[in-house]
C-alpha atoms as a PDB file:
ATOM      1  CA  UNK A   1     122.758 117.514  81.259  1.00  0.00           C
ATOM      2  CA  UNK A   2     118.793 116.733  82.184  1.00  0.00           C
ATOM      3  CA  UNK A   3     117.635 118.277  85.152  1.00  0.00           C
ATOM      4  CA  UNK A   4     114.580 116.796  87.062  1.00  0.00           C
ATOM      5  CA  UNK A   5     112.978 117.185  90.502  1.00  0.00           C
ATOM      6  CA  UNK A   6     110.802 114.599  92.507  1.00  0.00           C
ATOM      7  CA  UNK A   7     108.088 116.446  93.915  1.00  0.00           C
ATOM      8  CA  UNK A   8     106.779 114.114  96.802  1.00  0.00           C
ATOM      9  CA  UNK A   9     104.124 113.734  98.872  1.00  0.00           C
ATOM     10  CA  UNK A  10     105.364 113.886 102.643  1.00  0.00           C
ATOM     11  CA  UNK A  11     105.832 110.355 103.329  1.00  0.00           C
ATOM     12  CA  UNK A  12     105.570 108.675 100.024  1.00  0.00           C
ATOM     13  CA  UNK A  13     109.320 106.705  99.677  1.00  0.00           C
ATOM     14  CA  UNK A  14     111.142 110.073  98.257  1.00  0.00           C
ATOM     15  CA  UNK A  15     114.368 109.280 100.102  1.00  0.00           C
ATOM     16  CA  UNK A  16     114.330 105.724  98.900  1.00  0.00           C
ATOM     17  CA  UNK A  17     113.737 106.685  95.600  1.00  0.00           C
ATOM     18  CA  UNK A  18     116.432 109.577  95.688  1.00  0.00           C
ATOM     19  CA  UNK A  19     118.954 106.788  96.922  1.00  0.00           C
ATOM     20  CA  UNK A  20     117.914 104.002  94.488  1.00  0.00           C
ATOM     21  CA  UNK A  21     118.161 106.972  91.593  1.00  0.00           C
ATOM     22  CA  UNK A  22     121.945 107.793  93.188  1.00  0.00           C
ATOM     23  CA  UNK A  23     122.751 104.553  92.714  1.00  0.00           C
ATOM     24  CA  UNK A  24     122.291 104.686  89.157  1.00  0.00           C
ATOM     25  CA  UNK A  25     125.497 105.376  87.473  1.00  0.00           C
ATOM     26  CA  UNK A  26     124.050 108.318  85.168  1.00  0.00           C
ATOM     27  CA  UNK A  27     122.519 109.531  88.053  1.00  0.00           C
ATOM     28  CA  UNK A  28     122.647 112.370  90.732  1.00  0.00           C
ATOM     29  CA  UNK A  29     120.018 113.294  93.085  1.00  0.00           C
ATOM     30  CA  UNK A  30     119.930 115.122  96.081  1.00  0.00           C
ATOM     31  CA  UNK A  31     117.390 115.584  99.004  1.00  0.00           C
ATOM     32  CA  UNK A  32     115.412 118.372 100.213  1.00  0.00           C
ATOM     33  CA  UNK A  33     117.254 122.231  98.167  1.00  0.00           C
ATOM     34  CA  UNK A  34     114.114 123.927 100.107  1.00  0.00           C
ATOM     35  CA  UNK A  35     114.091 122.429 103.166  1.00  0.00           C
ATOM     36  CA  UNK A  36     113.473 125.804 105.758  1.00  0.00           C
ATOM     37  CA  UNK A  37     116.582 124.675 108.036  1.00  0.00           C
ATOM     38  CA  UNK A  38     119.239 123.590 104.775  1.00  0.00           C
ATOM     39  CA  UNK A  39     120.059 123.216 101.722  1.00  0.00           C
ATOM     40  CA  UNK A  40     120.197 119.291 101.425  1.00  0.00           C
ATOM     41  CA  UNK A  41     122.169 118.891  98.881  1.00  0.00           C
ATOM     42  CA  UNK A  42     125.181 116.440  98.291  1.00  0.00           C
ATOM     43  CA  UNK A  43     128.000 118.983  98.471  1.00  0.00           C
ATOM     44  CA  UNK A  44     130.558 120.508 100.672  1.00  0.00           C
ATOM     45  CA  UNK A  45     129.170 122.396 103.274  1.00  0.00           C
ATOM     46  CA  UNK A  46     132.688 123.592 104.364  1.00  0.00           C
ATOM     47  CA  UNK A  47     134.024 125.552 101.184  1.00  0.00           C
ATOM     48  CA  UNK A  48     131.349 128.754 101.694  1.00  0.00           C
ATOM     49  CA  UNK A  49     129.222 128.260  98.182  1.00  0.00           C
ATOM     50  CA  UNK A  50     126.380 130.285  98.472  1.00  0.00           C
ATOM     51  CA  UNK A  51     124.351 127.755  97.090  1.00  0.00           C
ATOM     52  CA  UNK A  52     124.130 125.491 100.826  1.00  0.00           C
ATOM     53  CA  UNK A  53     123.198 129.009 102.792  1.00  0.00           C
ATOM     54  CA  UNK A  54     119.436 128.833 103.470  1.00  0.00           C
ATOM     55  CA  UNK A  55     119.372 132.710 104.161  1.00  0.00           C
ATOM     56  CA  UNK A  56     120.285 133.500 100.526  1.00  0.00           C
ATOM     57  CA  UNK A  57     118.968 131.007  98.531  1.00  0.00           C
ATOM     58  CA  UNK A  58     115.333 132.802 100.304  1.00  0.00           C
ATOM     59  CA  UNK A  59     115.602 136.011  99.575  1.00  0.00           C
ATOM     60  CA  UNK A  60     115.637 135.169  96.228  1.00  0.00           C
ATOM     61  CA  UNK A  61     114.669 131.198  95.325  1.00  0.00           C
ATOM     62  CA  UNK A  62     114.648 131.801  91.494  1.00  0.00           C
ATOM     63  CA  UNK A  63     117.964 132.852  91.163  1.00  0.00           C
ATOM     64  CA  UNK A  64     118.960 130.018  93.757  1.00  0.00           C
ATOM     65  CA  UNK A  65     117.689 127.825  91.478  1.00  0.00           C
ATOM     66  CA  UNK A  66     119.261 128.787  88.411  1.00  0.00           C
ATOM     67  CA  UNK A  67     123.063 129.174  90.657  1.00  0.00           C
ATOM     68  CA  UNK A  68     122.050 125.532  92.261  1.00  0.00           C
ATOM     69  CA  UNK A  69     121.455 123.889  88.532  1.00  0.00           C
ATOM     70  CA  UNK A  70     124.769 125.452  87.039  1.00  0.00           C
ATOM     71  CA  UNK A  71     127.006 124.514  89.607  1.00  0.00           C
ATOM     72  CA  UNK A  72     125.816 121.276  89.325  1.00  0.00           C
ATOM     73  CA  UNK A  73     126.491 121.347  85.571  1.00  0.00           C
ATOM     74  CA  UNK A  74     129.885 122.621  86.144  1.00  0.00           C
ATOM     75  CA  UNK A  75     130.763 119.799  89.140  1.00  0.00           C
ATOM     76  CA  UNK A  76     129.132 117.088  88.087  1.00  0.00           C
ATOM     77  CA  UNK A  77     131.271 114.059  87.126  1.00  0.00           C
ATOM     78  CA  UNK A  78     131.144 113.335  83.140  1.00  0.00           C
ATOM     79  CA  UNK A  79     129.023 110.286  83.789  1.00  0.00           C
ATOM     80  CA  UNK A  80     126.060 111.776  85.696  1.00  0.00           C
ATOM     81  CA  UNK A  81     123.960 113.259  83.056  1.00  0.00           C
ATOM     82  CA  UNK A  82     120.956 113.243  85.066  1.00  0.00           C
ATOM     83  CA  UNK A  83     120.945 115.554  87.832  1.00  0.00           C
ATOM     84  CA  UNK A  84     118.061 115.518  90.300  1.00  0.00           C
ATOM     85  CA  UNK A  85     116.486 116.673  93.324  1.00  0.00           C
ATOM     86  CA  UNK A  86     113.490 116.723  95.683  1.00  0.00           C
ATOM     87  CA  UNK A  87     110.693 118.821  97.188  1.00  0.00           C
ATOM     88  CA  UNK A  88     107.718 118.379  99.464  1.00  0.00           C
ATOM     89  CA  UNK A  89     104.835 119.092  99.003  1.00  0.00           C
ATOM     90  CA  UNK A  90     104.318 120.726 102.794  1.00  0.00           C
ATOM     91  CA  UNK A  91     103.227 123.874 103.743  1.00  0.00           C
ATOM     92  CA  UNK A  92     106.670 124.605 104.361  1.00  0.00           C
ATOM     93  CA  UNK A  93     107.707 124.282 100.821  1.00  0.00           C
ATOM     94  CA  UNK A  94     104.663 124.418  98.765  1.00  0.00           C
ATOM     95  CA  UNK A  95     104.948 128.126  97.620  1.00  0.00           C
ATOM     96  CA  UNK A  96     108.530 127.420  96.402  1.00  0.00           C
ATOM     97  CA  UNK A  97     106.892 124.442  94.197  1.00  0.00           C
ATOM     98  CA  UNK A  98     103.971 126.050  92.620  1.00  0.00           C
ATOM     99  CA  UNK A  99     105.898 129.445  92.040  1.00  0.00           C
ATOM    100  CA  UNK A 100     109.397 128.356  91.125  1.00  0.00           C
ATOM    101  CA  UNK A 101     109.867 124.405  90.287  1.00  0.00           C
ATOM    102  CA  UNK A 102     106.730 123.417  88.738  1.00  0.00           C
ATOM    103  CA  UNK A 103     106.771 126.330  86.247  1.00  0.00           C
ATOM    104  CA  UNK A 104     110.503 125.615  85.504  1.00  0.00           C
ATOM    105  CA  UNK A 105     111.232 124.028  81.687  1.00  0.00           C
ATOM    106  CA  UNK A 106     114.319 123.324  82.723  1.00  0.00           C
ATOM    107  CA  UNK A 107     113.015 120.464  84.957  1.00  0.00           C
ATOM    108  CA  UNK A 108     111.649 117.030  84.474  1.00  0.00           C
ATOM    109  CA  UNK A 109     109.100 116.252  86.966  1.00  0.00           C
ATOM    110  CA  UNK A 110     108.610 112.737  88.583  1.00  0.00           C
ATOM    111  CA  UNK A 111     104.733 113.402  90.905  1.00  0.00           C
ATOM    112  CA  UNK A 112     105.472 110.975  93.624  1.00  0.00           C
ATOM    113  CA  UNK A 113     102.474 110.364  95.757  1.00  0.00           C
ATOM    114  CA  UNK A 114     100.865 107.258  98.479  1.00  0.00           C
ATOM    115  CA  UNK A 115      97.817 105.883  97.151  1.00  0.00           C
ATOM    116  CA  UNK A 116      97.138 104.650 100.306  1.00  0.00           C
ATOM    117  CA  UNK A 117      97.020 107.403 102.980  1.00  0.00           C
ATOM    118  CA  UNK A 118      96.452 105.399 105.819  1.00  0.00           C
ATOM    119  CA  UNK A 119      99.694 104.585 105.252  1.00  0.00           C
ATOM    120  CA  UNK A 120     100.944 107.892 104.711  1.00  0.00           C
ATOM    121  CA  UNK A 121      99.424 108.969 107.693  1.00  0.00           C
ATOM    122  CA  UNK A 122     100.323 106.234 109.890  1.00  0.00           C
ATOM    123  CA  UNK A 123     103.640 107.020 108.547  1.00  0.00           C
ATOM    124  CA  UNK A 124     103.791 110.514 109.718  1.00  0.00           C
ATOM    125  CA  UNK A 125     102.211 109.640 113.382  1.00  0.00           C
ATOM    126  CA  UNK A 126     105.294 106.804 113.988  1.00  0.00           C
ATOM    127  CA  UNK A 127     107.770 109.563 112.636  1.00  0.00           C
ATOM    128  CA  UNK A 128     106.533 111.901 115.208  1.00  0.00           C
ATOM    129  CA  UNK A 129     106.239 109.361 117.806  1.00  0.00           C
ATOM    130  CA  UNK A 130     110.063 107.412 116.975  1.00  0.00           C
ATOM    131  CA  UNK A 131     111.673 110.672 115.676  1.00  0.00           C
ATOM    132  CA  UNK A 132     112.592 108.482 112.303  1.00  0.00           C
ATOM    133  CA  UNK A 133     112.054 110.005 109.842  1.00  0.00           C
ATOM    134  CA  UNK A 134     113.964 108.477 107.284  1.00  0.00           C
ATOM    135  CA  UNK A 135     115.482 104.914 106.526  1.00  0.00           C
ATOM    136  CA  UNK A 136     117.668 104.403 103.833  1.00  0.00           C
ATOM    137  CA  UNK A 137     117.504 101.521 101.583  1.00  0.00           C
ATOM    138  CA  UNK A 138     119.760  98.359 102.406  1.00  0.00           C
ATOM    139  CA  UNK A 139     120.943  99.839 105.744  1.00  0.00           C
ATOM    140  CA  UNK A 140     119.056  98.291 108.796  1.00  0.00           C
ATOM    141  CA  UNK A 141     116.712 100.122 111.282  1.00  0.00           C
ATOM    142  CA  UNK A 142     117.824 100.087 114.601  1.00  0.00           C
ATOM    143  CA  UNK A 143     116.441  97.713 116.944  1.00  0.00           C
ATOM    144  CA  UNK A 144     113.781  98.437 119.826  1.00  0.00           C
ATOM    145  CA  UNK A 145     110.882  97.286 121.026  1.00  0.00           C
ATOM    146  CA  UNK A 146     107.819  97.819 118.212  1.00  0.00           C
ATOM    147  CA  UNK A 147     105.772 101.340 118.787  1.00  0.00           C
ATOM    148  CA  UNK A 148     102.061 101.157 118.840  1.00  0.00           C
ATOM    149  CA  UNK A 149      99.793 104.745 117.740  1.00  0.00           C
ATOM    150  CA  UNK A 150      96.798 105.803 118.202  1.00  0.00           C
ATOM    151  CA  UNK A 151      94.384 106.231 114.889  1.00  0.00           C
ATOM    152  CA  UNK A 152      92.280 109.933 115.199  1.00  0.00           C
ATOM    153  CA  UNK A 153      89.576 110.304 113.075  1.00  0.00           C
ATOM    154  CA  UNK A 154      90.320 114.392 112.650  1.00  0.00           C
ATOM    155  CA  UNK A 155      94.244 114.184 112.450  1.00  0.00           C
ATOM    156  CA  UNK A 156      93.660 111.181 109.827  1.00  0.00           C
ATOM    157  CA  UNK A 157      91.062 113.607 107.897  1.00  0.00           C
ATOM    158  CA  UNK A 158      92.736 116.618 108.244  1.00  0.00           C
ATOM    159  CA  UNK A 159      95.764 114.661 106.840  1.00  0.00           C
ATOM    160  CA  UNK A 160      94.106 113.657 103.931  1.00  0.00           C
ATOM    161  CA  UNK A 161      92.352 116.492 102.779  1.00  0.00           C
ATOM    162  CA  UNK A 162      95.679 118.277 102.942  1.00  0.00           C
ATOM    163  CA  UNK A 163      97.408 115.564 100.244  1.00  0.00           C
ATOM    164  CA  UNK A 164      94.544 115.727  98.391  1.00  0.00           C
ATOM    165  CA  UNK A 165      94.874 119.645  97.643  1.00  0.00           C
ATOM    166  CA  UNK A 166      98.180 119.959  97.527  1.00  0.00           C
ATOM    167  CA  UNK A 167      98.628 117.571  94.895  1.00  0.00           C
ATOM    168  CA  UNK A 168      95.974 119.178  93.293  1.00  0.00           C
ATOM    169  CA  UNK A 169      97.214 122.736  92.888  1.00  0.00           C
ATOM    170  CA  UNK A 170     101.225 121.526  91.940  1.00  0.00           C
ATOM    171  CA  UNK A 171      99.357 119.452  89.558  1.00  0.00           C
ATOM    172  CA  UNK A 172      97.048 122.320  87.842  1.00  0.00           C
ATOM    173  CA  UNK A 173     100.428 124.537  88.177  1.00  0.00           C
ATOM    174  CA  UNK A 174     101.984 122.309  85.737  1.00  0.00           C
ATOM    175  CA  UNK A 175      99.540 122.145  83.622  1.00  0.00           C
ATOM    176  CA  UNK A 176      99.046 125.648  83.114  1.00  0.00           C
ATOM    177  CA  UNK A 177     102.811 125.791  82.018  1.00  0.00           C
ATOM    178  CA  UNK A 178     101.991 122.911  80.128  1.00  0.00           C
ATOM    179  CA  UNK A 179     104.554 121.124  81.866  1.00  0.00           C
ATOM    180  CA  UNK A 180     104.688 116.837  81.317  1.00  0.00           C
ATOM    181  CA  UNK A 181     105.176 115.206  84.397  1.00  0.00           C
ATOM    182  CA  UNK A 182     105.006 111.401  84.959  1.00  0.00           C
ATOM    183  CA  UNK A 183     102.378 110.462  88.258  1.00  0.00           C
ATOM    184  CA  UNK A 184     104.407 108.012  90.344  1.00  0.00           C
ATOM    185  CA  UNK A 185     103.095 105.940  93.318  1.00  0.00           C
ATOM    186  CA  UNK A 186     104.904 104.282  96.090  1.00  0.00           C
ATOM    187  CA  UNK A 187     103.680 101.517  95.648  1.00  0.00           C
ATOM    188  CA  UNK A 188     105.020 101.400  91.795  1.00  0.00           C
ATOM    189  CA  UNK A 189     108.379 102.155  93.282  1.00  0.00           C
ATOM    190  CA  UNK A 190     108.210  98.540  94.840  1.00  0.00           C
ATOM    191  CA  UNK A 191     107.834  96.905  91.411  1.00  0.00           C
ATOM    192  CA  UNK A 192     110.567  96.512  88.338  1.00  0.00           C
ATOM    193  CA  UNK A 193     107.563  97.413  86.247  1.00  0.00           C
ATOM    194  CA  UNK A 194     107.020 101.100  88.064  1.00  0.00           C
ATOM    195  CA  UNK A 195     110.656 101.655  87.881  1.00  0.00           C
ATOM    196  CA  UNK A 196     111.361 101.042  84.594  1.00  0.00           C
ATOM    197  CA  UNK A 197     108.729 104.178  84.357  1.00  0.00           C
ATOM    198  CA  UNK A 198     111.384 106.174  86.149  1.00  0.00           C
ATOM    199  CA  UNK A 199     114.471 104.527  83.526  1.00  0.00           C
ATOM    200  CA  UNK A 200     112.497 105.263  80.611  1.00  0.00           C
ATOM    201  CA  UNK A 201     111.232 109.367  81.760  1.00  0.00           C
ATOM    202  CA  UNK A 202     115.160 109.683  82.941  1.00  0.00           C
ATOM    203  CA  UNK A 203     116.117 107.911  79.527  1.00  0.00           C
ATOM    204  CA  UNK A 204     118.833 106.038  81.260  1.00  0.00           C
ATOM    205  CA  UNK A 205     118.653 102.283  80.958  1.00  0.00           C
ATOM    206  CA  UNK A 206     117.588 100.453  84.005  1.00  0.00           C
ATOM    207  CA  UNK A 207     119.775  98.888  86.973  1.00  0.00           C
ATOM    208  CA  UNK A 208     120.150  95.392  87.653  1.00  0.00           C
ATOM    209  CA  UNK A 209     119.805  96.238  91.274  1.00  0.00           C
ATOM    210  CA  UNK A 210     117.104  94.072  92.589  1.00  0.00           C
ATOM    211  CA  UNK A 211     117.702  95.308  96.241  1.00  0.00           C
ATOM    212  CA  UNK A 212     115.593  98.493  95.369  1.00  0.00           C
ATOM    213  CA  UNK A 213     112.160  96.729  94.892  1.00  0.00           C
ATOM    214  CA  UNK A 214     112.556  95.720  99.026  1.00  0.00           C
ATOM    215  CA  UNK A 215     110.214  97.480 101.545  1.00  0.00           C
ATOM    216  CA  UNK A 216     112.208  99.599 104.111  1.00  0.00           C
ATOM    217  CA  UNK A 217     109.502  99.063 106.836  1.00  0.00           C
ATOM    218  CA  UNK A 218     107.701  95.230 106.992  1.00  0.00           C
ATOM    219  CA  UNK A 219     105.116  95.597 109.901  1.00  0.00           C
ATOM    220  CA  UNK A 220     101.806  94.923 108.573  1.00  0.00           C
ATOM    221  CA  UNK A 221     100.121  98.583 108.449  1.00  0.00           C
ATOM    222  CA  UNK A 222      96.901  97.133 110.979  1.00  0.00           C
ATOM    223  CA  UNK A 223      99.907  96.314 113.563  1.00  0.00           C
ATOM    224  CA  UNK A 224     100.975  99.642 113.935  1.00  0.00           C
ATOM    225  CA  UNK A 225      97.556 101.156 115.531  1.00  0.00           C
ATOM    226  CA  UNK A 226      96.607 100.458 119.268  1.00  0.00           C
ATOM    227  CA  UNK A 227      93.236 100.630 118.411  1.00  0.00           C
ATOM    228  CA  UNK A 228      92.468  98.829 114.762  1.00  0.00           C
ATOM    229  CA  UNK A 229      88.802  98.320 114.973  1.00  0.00           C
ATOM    230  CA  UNK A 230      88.432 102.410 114.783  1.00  0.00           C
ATOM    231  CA  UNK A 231      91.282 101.960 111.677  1.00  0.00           C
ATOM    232  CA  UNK A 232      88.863  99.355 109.899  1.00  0.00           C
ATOM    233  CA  UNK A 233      85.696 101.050 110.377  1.00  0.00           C
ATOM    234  CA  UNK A 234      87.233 104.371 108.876  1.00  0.00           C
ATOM    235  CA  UNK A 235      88.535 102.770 105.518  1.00  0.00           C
ATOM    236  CA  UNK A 236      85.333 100.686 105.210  1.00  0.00           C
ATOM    237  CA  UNK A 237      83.329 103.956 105.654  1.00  0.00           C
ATOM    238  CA  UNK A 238      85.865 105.471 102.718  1.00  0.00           C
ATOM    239  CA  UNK A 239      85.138 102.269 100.453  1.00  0.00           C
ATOM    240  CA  UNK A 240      88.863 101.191 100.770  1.00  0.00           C
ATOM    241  CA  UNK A 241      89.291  98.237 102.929  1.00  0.00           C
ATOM    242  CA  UNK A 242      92.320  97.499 100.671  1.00  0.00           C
ATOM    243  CA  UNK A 243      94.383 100.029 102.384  1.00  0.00           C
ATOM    244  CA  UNK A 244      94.419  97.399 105.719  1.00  0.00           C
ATOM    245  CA  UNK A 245      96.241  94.957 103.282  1.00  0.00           C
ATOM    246  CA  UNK A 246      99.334  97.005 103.120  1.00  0.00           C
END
């Protein structure tokens, strides 16, 4: 069995790829193992497995890790020979990527990041505004009237700065244990072309699925702010008036 982990940006599609990878009949993945509140993994929270109580698995994430990756080995059905799961890269869970997965031979690393973080941001700000924070691929958002945000120059910044160096140390992490790792974006994940990346670092053949290429959220990204002129004059002033286009 091949272990690997999708270590994602915070809002950069890592549910909807997890669920477009479970789809995949060679494939398991589950959510967030580190999350701080659960272990969000696709197993029976009712039989008392050590491996879904938060309390253990941190006072001592290294041996959670190895438990989490053999009972997986041990459960798994015959055909799912890739096994898979997914951190953030949040303050919340950033220690328990540079220390424990990132280092880790045992796992093959997808990077999955936003190139456009005016999207990632806005993302995050309708999240906190909605409370949805997730929308799974082919299942329809509920309806109600669209939500407008504000754009802030310091909350956008601060935002940014904080991808920017996160990716950077999990990145320099892996190098140092001269770990590969294959740099995903978002945006690939829309495309047959980025996802046959995925097909050919899992080394499973690719799915005829053509639902998975299909946006989850089709407001234009300008839309979403109540005041757009301050939106355009930031990403001019960045040099990336290609972001609006999204």
């Amino acid at each position: 069995m091949q272990h690997f982990v999708i270590i994602a940006m915070p809002r950069s599609g890592s549910t909807r790829l997890c669920d477009i990878l479970s789809r995949h009949p060679n494939v398991a993945c589950h959510l967030e193992i580190f999350h701080p509140d659960e272990v969000q993994a696709h197993l029976p929270r009712d039989a008392g497995l050590d491996i879904m109580d938060p309390v253990k698995r941190d006072e001592n994430r290294k041996l959670f890790l190895d438990k989490f990756l053999a009972y997986n080995e041990q459960t798994l059905k015959s055909g799912k020979q890739r096994n898979g799961f997914k951190v953030m890269l949040d303050r919340n869970q950033l220690s328990a990527v540079t220390e424990i997965v990132a280092p880790d031979p045992r796992l093959r690393k997808i990077m999955l990041y936003r190139d456009n973080l005016l999207a990632g941001y806005a993302s995050v700000e309708m999240a906190m505004a909605t409370g949805l924070w997730h929308r799974t691929t082919g299942v329809d958002a509920p309806k109600e009237p669209d939500r407008k945000i504000d754009f802030d120059w310091d909350r956008f910044f601060s935002f940014a700065g904080e991808q920017a160096l996160t990716r950077q140390a999990v990145e320099e992490a892996m190098h140092r244990s001269h770990q590969p790792f294959l740099p995903l974006s978002y945006e690939e994940t829309l495309t047959r072309r980025g996802m046959e990346r995925v097909w050919n670092f899992l080394n499973v053949p690719p799915t005829d699925d053509e639902g998975i290429y299909k946006r989850t959220y089709e407001r234009k990204l300008i839309d979403l702010f109540r005041n757009p002129e301050r939106v355009t004059v930031a990403v001019r002033a960045l040099g990336r008036p290609e972001w609006l286009e999204e």
